[in-house]
N, C-alpha and C. Protein backbone atom coordinates (compact mmCIF):
# COMPACT_ATOMS: atom_id res chain seq x y z
N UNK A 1 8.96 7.40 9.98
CA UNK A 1 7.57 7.14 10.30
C UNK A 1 7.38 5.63 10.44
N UNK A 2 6.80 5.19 11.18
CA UNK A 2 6.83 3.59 11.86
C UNK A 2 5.50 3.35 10.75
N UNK A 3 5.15 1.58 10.56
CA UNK A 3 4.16 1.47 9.65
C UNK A 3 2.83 1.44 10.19
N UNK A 4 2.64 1.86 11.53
CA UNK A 4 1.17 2.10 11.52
C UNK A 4 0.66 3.65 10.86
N UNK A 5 1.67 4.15 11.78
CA UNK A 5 1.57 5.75 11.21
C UNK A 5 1.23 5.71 9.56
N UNK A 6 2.21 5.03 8.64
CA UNK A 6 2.01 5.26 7.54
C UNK A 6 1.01 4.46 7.06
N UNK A 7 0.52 3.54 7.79
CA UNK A 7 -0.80 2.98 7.25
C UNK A 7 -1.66 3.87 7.29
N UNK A 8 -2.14 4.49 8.62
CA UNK A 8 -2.99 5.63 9.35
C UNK A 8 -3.05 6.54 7.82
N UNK A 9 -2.03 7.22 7.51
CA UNK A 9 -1.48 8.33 6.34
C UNK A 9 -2.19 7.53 5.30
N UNK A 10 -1.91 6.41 4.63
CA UNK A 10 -2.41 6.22 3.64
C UNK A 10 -4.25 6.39 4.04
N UNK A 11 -4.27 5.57 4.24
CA UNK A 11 -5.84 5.43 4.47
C UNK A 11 -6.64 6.77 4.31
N UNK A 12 -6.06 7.90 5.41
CA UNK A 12 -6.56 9.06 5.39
C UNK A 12 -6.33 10.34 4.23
N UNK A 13 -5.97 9.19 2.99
CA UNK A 13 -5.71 10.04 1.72
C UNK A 13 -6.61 9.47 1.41
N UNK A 14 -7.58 7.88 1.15
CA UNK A 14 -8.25 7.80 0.59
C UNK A 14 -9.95 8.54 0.66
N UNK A 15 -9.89 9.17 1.93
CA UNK A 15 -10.68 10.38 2.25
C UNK A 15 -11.97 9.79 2.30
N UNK A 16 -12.49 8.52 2.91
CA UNK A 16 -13.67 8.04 2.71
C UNK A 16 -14.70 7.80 4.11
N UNK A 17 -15.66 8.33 4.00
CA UNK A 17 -16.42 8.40 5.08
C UNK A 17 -16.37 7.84 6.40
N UNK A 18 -16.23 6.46 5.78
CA UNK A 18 -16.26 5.59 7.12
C UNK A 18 -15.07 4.44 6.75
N UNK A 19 -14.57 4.19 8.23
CA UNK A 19 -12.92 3.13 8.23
C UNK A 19 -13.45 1.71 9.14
N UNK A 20 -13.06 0.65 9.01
CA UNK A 20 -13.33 -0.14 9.73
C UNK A 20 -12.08 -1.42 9.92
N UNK A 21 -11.71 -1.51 11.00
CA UNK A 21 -10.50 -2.06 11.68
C UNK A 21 -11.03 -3.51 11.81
N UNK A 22 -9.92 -4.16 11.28
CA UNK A 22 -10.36 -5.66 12.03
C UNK A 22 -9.31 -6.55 13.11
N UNK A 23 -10.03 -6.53 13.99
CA UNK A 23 -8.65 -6.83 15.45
C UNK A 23 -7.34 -7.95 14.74
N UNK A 24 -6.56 -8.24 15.85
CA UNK A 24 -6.42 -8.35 16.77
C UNK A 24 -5.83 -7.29 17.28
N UNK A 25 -6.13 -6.91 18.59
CA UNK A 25 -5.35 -5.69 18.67
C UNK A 25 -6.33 -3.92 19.65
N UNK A 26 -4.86 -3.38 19.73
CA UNK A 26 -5.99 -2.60 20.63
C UNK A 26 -5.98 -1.32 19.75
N UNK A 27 -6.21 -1.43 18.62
CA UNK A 27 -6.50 0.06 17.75
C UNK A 27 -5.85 0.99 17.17
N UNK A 28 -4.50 0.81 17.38
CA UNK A 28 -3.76 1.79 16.64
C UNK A 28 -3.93 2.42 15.55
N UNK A 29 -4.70 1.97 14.40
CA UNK A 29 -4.71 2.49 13.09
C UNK A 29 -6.18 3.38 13.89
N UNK A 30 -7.41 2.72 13.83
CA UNK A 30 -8.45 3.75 14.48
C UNK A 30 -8.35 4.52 15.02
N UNK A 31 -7.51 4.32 16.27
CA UNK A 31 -7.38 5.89 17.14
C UNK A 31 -6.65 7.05 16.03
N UNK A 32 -5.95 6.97 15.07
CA UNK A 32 -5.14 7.42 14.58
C UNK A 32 -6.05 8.08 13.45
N UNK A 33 -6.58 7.22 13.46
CA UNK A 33 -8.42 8.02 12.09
C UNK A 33 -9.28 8.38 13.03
N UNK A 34 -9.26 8.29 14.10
CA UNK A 34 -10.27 9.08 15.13
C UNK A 34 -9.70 10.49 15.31
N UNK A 35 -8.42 10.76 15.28
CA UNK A 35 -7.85 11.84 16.09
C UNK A 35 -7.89 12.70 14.74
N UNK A 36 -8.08 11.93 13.76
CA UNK A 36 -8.28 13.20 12.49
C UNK A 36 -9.79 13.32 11.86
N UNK A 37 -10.70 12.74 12.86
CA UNK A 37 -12.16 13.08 12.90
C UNK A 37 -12.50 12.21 12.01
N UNK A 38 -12.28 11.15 11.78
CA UNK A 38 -13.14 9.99 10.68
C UNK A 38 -13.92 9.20 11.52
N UNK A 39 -15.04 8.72 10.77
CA UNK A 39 -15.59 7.63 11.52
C UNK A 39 -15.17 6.26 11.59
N UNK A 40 -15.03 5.78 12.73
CA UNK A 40 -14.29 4.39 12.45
C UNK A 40 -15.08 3.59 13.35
N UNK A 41 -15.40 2.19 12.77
CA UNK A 41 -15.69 1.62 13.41
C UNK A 41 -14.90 -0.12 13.43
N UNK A 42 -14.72 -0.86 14.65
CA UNK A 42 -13.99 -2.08 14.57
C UNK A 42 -14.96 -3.27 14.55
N UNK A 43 -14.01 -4.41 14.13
CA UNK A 43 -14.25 -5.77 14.22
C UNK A 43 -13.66 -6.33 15.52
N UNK A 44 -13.67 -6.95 16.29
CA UNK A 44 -12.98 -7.85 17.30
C UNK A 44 -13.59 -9.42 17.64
N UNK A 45 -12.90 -10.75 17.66
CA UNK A 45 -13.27 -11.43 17.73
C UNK A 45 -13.89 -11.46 19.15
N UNK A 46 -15.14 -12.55 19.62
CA UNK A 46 -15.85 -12.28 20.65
C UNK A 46 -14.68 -12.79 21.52
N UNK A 47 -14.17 -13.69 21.64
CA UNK A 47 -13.31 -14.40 22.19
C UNK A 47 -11.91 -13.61 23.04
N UNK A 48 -11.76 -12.22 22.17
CA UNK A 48 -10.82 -11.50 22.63
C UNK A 48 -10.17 -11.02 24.03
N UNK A 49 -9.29 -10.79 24.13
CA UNK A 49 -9.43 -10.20 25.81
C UNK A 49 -9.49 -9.07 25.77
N UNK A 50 -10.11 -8.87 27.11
CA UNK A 50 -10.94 -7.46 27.43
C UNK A 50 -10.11 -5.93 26.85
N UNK A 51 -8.67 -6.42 26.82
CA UNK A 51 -8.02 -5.06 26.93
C UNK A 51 -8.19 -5.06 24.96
N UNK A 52 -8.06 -6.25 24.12
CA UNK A 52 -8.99 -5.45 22.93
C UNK A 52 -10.20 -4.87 22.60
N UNK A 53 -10.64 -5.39 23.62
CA UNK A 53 -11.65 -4.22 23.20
C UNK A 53 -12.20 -3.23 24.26
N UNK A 54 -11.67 -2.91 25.23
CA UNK A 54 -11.42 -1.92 25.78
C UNK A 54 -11.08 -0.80 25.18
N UNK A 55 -10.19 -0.56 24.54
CA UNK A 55 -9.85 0.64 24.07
C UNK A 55 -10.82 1.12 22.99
N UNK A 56 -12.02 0.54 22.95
CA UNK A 56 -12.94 1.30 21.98
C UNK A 56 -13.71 1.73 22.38
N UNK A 57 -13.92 1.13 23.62
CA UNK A 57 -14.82 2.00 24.69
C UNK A 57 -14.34 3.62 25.30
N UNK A 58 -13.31 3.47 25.40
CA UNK A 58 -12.40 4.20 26.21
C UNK A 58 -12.43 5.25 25.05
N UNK A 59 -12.43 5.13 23.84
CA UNK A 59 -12.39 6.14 22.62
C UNK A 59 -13.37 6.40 22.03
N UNK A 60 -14.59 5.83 22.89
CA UNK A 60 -15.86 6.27 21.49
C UNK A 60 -16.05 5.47 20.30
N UNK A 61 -15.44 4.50 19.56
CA UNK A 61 -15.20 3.81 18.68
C UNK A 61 -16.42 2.53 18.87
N UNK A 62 -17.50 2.03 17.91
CA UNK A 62 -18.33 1.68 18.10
C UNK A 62 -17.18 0.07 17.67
N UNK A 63 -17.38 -0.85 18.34
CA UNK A 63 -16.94 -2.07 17.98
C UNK A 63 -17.96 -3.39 17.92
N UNK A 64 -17.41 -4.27 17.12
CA UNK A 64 -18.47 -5.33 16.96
C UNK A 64 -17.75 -6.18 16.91
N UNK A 65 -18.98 -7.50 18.10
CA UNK A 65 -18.19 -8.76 18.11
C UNK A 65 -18.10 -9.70 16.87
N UNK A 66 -17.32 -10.75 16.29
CA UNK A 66 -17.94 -11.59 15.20
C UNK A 66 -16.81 -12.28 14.96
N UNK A 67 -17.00 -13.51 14.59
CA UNK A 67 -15.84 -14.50 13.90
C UNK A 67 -15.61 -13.80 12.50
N UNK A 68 -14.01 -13.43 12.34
CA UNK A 68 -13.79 -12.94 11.15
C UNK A 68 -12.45 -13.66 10.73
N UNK A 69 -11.97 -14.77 11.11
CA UNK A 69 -10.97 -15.88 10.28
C UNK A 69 -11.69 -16.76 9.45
């Protein structure tokens, strides 16, 4: 099992309502708590390129812009 997967796994033992991702990146752990029906929502810096945050569009995944370093 590669370590997103087992990140994905852990997380979805802690069985908690809502997940929230913080970029960089195009989502792997979210889609992965989406596909087992959690709510997830992301962070992405505004600055990002389009294809990060693209894929939250593309999935339903509510994302928000914000300086988070």
């Amino acid at each position: 099992m590669d370590r997103i997967k087992a990140t994905a796994n852990d997380l979805l033992q802690l069985n908690k309502k809502q997940y929230c991702e913080l970029g960089p990146g195009q989502g792997p752990i979210s889609l992965l708590l989406k596909e087992n029906k959690k709510n997830i929502v992301a962070v992405e810096a505004p600055w990002a390129l389009e294809a990060n945050k693209k894929w939250a569009a593309d999935n339903d995944v509510k994302l928000y812009l914000m300086e988070f370093f």
